[in-house]
Protein backbone atom coordinates (compact mmCIF):
# COMPACT_ATOMS: atom_id res chain seq x y z
CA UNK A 1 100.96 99.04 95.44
CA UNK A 2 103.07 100.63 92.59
CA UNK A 3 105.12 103.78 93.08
CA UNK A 4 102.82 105.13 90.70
CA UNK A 5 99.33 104.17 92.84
CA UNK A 6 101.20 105.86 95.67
CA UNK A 7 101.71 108.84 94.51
CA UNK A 8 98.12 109.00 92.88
CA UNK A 9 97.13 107.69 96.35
CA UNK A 10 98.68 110.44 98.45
CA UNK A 11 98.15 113.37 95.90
CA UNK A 12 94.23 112.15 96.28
CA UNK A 13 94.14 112.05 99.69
CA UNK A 14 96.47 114.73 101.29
CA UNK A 15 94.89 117.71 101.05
CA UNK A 16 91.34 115.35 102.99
CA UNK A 17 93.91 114.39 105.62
CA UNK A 18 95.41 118.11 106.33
CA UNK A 19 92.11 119.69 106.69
CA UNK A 20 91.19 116.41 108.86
CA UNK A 21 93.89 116.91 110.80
CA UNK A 22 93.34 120.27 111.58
CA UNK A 23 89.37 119.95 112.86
CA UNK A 24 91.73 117.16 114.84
CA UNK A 25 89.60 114.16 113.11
CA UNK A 26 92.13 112.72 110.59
CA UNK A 27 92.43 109.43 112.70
CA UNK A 28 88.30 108.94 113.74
CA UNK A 29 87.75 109.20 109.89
CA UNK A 30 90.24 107.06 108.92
CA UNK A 31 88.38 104.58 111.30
CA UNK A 32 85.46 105.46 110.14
CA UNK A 33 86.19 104.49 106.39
CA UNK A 34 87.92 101.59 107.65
CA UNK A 35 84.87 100.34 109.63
CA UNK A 36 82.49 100.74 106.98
CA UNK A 37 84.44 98.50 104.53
CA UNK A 38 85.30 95.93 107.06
CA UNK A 39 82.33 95.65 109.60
CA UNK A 40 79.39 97.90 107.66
CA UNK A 41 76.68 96.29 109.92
CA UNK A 42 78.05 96.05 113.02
CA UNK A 43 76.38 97.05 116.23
CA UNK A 44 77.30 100.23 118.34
CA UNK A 45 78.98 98.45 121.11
CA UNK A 46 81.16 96.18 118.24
CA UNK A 47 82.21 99.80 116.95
CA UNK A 48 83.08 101.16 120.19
CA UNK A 49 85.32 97.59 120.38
CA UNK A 50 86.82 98.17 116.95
CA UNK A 51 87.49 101.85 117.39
CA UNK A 52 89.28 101.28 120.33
CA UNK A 53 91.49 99.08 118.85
CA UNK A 54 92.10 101.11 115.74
CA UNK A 55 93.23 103.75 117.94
CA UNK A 56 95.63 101.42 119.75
CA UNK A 57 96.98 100.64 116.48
CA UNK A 58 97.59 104.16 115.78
CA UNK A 59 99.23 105.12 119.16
CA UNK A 60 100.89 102.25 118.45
CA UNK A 61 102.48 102.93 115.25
CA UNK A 62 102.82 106.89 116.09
CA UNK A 63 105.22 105.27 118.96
CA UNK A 64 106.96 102.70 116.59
CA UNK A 65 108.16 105.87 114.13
CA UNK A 66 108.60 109.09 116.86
CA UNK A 67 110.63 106.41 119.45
CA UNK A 68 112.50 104.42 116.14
CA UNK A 69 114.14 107.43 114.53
CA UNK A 70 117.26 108.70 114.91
CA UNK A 71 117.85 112.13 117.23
CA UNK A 72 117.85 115.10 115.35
CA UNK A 73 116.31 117.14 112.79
CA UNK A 74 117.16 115.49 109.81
CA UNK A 75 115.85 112.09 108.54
CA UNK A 76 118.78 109.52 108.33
CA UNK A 77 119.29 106.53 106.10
CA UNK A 78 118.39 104.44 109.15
CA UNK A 79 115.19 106.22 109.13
CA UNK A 80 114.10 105.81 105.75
CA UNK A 81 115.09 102.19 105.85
CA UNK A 82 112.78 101.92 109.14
CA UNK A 83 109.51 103.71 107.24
CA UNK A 84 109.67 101.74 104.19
CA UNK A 85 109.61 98.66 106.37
CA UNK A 86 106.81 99.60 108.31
CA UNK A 87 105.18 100.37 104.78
CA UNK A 88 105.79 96.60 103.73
CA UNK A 89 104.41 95.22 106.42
CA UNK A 90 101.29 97.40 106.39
CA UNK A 91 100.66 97.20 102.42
CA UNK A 92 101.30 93.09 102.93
CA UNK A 93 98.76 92.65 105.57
CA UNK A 94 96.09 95.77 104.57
CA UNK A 95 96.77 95.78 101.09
CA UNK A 96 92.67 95.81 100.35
CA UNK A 97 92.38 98.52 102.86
CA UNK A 98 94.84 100.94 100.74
CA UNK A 99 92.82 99.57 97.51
CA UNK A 100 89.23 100.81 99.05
CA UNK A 101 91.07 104.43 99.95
CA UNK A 102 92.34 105.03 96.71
CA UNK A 103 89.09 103.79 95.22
CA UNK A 104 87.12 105.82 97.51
CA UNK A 105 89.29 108.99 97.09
CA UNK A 106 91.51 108.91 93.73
CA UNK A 107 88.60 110.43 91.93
CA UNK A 108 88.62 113.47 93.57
CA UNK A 109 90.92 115.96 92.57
């Protein structure tokens, strides 16, 4: 993803996630979009499977970047270096999934 799909990316999709995020159902719809592009037919007890794992990924990665950054309030070098890797490795291996969101929400402005 360019630097310029990113920021057309997150300036599509921030203010969906905030208001997500506050009815506390940011990470279900992410899952939710996610499901439909991956598994659109599968059956209730295959998207109980998946959604558990999705979430596992999340907790996951919420641990990987609250327990890898430095202590204290500000953001160091360190930590910069440690998001943009975890960014790599995301946008290498779901680089189709980041496609479908901006396609799904970079018209809406």
């Amino acid at each position: 993803m360019t630097p310029e799909q990113h920021l057309e990316l997150v300036r599509a999709v921030r203010p969906k996630i905030r208001k997500l995020a506050r009815q506390g159902r940011a990470v279900d719809e992410a899952f939710k979009a996610v499901q439909r592009a991956t598994h659109p037919d599968a059956d209730p007890a295959r998207v109980s499977e998946l959604r558990a794992m999705f979430f596992a990924g999340a907790a996951e990665l919420l641990a990987l970047q609250m327990y890898g950054v430095a202590d204290g309030p500000d953001a160091t070098e360190d930590d910069y270096a440690l998001f943009q890797r975890l960014t790599e490795e995301i946008e290498r291996r779901h680089g189709r999934t980041l496609q479908l969101a901006l396609a799904e929400f970079g018209e809406q402005k």
